[in-house]
Protein backbone atom coordinates (compact mmCIF):
# COMPACT_ATOMS: atom_id res chain seq x y z
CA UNK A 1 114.76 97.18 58.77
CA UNK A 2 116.11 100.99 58.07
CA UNK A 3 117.07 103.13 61.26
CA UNK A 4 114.34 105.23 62.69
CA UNK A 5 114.87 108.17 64.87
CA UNK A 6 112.35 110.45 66.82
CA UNK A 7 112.99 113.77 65.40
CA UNK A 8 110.08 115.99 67.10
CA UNK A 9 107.77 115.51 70.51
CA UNK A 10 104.90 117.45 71.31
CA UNK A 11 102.57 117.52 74.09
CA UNK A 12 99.76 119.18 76.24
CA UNK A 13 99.58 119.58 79.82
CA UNK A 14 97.12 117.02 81.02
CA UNK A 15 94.31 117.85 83.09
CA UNK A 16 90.56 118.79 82.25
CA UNK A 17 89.31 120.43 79.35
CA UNK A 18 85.60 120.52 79.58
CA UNK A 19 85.25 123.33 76.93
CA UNK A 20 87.42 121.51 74.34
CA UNK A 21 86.53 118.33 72.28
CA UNK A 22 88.80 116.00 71.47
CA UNK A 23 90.54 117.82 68.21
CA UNK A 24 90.90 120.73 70.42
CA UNK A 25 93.45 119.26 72.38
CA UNK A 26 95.03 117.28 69.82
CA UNK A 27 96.23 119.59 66.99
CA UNK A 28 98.41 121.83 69.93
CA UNK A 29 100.53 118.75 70.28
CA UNK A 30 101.37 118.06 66.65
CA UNK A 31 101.55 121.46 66.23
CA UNK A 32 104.65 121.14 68.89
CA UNK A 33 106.27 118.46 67.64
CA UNK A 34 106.48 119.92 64.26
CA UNK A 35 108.46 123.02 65.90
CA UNK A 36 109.86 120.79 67.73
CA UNK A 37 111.53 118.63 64.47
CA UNK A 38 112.23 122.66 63.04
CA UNK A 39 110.11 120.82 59.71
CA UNK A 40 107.63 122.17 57.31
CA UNK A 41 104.39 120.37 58.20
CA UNK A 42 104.42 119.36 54.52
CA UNK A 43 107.33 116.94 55.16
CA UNK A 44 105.31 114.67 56.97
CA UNK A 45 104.02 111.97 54.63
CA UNK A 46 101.71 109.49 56.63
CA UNK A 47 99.99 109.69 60.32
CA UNK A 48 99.23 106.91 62.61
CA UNK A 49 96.70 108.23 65.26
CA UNK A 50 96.36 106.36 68.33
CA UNK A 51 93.37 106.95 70.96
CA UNK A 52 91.03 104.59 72.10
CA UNK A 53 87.67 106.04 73.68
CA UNK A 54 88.08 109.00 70.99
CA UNK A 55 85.93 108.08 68.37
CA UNK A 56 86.02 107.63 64.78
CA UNK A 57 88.56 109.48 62.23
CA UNK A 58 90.06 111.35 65.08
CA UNK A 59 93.38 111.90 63.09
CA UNK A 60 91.73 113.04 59.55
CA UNK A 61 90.20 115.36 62.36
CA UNK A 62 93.19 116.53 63.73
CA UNK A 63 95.13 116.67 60.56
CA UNK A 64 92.56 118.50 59.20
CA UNK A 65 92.50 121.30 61.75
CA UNK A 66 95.81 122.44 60.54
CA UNK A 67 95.54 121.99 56.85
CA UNK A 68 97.20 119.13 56.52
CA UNK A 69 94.58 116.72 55.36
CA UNK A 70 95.24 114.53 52.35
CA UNK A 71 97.93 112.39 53.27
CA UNK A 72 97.84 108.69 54.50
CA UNK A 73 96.15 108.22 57.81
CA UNK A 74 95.62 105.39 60.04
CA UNK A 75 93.84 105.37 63.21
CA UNK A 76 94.62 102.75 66.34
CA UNK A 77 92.57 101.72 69.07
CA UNK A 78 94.27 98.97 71.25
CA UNK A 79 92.66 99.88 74.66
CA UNK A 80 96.13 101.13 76.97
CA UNK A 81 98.11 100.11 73.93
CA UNK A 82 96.46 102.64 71.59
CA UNK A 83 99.05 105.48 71.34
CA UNK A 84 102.34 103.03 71.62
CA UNK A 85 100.84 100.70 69.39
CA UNK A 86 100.14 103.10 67.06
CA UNK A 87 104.00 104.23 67.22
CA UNK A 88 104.89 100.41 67.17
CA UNK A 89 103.01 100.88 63.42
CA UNK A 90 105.10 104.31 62.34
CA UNK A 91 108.27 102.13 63.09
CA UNK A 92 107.28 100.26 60.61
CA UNK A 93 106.68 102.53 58.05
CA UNK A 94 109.69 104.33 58.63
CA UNK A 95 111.93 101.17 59.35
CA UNK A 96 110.43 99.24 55.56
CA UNK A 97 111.68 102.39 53.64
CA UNK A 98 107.77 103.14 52.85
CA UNK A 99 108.62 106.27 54.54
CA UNK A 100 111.01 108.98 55.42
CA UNK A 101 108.73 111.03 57.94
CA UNK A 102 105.64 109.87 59.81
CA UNK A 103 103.82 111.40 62.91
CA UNK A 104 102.69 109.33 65.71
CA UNK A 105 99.75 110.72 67.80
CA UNK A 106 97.96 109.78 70.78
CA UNK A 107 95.19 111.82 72.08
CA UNK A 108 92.24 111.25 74.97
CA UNK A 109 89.35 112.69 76.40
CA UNK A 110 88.47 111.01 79.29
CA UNK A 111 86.56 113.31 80.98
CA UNK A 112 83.65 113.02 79.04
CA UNK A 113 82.70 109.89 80.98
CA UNK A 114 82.57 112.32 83.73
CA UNK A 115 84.38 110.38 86.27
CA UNK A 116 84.57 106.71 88.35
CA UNK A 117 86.27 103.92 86.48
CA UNK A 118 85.84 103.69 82.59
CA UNK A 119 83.36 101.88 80.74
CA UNK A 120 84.40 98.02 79.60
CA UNK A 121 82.57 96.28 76.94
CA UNK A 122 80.17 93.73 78.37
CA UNK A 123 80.93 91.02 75.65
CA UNK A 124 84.02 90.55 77.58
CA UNK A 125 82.93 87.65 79.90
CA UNK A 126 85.24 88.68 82.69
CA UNK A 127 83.55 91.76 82.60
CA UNK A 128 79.94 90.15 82.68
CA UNK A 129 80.97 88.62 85.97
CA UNK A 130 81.51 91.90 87.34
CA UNK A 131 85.53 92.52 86.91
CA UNK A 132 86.39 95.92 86.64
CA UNK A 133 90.25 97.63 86.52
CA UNK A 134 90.04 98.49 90.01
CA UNK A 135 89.16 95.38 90.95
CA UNK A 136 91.22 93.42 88.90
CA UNK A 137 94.73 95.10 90.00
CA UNK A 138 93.29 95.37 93.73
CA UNK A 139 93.27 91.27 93.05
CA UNK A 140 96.61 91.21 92.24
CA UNK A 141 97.93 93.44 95.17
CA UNK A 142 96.45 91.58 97.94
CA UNK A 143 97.98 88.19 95.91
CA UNK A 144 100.92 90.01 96.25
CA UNK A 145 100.91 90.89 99.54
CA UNK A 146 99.94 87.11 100.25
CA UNK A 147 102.95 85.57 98.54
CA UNK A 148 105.82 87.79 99.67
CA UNK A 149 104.95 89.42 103.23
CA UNK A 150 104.44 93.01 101.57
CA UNK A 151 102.38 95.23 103.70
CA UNK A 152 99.69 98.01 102.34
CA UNK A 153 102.08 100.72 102.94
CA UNK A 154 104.80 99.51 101.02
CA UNK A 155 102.50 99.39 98.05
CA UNK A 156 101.39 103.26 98.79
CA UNK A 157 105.21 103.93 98.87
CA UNK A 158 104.74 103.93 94.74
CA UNK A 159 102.22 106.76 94.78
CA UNK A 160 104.41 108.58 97.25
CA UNK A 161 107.50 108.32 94.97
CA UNK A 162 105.67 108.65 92.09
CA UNK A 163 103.95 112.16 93.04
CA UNK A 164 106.89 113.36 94.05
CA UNK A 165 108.12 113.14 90.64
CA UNK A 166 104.82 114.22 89.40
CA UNK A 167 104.89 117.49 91.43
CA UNK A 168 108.13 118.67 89.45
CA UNK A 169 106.75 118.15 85.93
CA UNK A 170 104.92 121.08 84.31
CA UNK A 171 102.78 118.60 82.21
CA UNK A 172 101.26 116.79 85.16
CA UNK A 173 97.38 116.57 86.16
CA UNK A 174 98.73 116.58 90.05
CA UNK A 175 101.48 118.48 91.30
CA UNK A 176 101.21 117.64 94.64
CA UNK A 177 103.42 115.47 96.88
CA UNK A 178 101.75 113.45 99.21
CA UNK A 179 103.02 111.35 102.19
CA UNK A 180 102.05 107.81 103.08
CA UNK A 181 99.69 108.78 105.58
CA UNK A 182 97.42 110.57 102.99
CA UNK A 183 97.84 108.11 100.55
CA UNK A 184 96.40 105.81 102.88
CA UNK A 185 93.84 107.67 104.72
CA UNK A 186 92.47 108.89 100.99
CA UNK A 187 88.74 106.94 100.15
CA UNK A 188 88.92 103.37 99.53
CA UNK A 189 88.42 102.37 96.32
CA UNK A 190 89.10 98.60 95.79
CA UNK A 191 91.29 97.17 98.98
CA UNK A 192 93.96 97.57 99.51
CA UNK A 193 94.15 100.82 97.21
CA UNK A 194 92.82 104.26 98.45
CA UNK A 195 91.91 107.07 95.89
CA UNK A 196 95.51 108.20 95.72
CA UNK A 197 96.71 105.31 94.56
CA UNK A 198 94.73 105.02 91.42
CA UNK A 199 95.38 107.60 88.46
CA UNK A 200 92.90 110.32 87.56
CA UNK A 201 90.74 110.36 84.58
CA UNK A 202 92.17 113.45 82.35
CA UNK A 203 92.39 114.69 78.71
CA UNK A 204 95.56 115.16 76.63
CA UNK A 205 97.54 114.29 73.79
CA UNK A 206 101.07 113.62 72.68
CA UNK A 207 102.67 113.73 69.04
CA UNK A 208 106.01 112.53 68.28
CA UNK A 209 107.77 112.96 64.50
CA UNK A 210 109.64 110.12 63.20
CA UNK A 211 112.18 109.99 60.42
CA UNK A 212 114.82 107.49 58.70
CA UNK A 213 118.21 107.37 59.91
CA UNK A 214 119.66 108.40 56.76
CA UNK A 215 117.61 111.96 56.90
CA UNK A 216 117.31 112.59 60.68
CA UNK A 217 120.13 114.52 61.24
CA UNK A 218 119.17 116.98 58.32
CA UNK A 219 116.66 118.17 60.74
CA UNK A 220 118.39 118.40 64.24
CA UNK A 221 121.70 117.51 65.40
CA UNK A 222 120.72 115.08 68.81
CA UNK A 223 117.64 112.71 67.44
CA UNK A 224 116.99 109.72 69.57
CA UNK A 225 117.39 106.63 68.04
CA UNK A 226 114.99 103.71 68.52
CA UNK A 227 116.51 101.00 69.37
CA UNK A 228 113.56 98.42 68.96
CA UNK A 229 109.97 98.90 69.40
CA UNK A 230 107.65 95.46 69.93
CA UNK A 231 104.26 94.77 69.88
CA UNK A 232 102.86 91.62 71.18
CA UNK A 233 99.55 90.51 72.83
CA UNK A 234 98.27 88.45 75.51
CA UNK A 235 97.27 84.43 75.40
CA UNK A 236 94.25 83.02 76.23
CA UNK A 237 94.24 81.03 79.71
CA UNK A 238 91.16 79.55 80.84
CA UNK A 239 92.66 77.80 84.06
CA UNK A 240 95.06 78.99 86.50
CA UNK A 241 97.23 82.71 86.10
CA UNK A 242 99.54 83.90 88.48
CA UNK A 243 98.40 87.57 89.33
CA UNK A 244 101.70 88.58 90.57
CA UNK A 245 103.48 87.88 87.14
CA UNK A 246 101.91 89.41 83.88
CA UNK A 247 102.69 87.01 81.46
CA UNK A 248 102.46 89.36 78.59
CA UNK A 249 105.05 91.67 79.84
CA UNK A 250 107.38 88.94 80.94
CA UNK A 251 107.16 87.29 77.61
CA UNK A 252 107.23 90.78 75.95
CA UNK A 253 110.39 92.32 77.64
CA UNK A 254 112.43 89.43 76.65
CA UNK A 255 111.47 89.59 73.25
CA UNK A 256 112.43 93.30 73.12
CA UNK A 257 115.20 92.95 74.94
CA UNK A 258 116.57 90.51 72.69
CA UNK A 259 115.74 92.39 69.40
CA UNK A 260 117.73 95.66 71.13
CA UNK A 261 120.65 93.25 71.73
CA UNK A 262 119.92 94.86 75.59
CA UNK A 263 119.36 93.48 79.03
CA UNK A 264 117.49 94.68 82.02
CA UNK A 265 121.17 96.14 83.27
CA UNK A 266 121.87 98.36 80.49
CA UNK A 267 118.69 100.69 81.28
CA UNK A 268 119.18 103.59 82.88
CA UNK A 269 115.76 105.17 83.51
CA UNK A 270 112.14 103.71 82.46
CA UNK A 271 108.80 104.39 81.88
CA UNK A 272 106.14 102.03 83.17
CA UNK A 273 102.39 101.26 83.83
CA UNK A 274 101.58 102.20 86.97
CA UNK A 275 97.66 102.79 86.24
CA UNK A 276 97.53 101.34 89.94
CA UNK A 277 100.26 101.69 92.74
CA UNK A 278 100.69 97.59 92.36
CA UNK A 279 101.48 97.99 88.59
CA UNK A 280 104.64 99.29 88.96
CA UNK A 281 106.21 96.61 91.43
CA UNK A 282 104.74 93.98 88.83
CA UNK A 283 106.51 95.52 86.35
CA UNK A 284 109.88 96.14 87.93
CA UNK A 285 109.74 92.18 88.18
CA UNK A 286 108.59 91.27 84.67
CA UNK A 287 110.73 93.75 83.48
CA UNK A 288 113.94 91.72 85.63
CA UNK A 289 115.09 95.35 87.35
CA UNK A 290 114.46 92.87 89.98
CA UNK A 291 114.09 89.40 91.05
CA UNK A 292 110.72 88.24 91.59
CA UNK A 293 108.86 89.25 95.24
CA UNK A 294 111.71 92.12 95.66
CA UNK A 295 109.95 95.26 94.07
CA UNK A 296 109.53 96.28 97.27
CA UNK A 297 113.11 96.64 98.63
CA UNK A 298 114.06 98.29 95.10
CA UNK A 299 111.52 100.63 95.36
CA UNK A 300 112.48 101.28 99.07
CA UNK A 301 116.17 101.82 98.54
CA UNK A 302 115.46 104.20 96.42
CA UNK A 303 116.99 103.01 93.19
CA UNK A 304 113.64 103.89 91.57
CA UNK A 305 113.63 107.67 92.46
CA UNK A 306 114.74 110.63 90.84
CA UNK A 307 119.06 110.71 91.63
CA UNK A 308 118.68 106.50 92.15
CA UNK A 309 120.23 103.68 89.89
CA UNK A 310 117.55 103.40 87.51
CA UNK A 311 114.90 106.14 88.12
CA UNK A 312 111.55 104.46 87.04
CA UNK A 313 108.68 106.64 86.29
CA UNK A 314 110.57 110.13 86.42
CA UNK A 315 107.76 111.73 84.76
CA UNK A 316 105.14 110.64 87.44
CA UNK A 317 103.72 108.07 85.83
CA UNK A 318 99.32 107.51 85.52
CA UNK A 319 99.00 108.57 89.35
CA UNK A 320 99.95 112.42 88.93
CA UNK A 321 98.77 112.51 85.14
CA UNK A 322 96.04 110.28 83.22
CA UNK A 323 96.12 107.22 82.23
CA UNK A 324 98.31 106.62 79.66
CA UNK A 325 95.96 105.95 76.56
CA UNK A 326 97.31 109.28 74.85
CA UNK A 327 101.13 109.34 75.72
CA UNK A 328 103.31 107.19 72.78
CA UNK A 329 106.94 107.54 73.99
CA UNK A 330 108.63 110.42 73.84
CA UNK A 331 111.47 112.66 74.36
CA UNK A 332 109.22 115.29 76.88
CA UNK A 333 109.91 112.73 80.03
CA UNK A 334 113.61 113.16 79.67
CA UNK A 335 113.39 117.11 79.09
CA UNK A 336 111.33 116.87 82.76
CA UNK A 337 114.29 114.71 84.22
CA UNK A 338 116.31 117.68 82.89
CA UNK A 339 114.37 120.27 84.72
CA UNK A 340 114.35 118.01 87.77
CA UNK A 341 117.60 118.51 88.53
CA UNK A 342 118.75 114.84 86.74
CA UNK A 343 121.13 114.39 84.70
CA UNK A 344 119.65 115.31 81.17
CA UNK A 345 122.39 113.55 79.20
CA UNK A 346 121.78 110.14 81.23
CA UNK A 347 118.27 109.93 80.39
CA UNK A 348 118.71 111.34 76.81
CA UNK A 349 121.06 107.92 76.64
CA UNK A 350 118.69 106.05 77.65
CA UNK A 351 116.29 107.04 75.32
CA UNK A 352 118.51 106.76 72.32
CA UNK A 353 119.31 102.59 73.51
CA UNK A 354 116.20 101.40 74.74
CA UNK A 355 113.31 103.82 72.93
């Protein structure tokens, strides 16, 4: 595999856009990242558009919108996945040498469902049975809390943190902090989590510009180099799963960790799914920033936050924004950090090793 560097991000504030359909709020973002990359749109030679409760064609769509129809486009839907998995396939392009310069976008509109938790497909027979996402995480937090002694608060403490960061990004559906009082006295939704500590529902889209190593520094002097980018899936288990460990992510991380020729040390800041306040302590865990049943104390030393040892959702995450359907990764979380007050070349390195 060739080199592949992000040369371009682009992205929309997220929020609710009930007079704009979906291509509405996509084309702004690609439209950004091609400033962005300082390319003529007619550089870019194939799209991979990622979005999963979008619809049909929604790139030719997009594409179209701003004359750039004709080339090589391939949509993705792979439910939370859709957007990164449809970067995972750009990688690819770009990495093979069928390609010098793709675009990667991910775009939503959630807010057509007009509200409460999104729709599953009933053929899934865990859904037949009544599961829902709500339910399904709130399943794994009070597991948690079984196992290791954690208390309800300690679980809020991730909204808190993660708001926080939320409240000083410009791009954010919520830009409010919040304590752990509100958190907690906000509606219950599936015990132990309260309104606050489920992300909204929103609309938005993110585009990112890729190009080959051997061309990316034509474009721009400081592109981030991707270090690895893996795509796996979970197995089948028809008898006993531990809750508190997601086996896909476990199994997952060490795969990319291995193909980056990183460990869970050499990260300096991270992006994670924290759709629900539990995610994120999961995924501190699978992801070995921690040993297992520990989250907790990591999260409350504040290693986690903005200024700590490995700031973990800097951006704020799901809970401020959306879920993350139409975000592939991108350089726009580091630029925040930046205008947080971190340190804008630490994050920038991080991005560059572990992208």
């Amino acid at each position: 595999m060739k080199g592949v560097s992000v040369i371009g991000v682009g992205m929309i504030p997220f929020g609710k856009y009930p007079d704009k359909n979906i291509t509405d709020i996509g084309w702004p973002a690609v439209k950004a990242a091609i400033k962005d990359a300082g390319i003529e749109g007619k550089r870019i030679e194939a799209v991979y558009s990622g979005t999963a409760r979008g619809g049909a064609m929604i790139g030719q769509r997009i594409m179209g919108r701003i004359g750039l129809a004709g080339l090589p486009i391939v949509n993705v839907e792979n439910a939370c996945s859709s957007s990164s998995s449809a970067l995972a396939q750009g990688v690819i392009a770009v990495g093979s040498g069928a390609y010098d310069v793709v675009l990667v976008i991910g775009v939503e509109k959630l807010t057509k469902f007009g509200g409460g938790t999104l729709p599953l497909d009933e053929d899934d027979w865990e859904v037949r049975l009544g599961l829902s996402m709500p339910a399904l995480y709130a399943m794994r937090a009070q597991r948690y809390m079984h196992d290791y002694g954690v208390k309800a608060e300690q679980i809020a403490g991730v909204s808190v943190k993660n708001r926080k960061h939320g409240a000083l990004n410009p791009d954010a559906q919520m830009r409010k902090e919040v304590t752990v009082n509100e958190v907690l006295g906000s509606r219950m939704i599936a015990d132990p989590f309260t309104l606050l500590q489920c992300c909204p529902t929103g609309d938005g889209a993110a585009a990112i510009i890729l190009a080959s190593d051997r061309i990316a520094r034509q474009f721009r002097g400081d592109p981030i180099q991707v270090r690895a980018s893996h795509l796996t899936s979970g197995r089948f288990m028809a008898g006993f799963r531990d809750m508190t460990s997601p086996e896909i992510t476990v199994r997952g991380a060490a795969e990319i960790f291995e193909e980056a020729g990183l460990g869970p040390k050499d990260i300096d800041v991270a992006e994670v799914h924290d759709a629900f306040s539990i995610a994120e302590l999961l995924y501190y865990e699978a992801f070995g920033f921690c040993p297992r049943g520990e989250a907790t104390a990591l999260l409350e030393s504040g290693a986690t936050s903005l200024g700590g040892r490995i700031p973990i959702n800097p951006s704020g995450g799901c809970l401020p924004r959306a879920i993350r359907w139409a975000r592939p990764a991108r350089r726009k979380w580091w630029r925040s950090c930046g205008n947080c007050g971190a340190k804008r070349g630490r994050a920038r390195s991080k991005a560059r090793r572990s992208a």
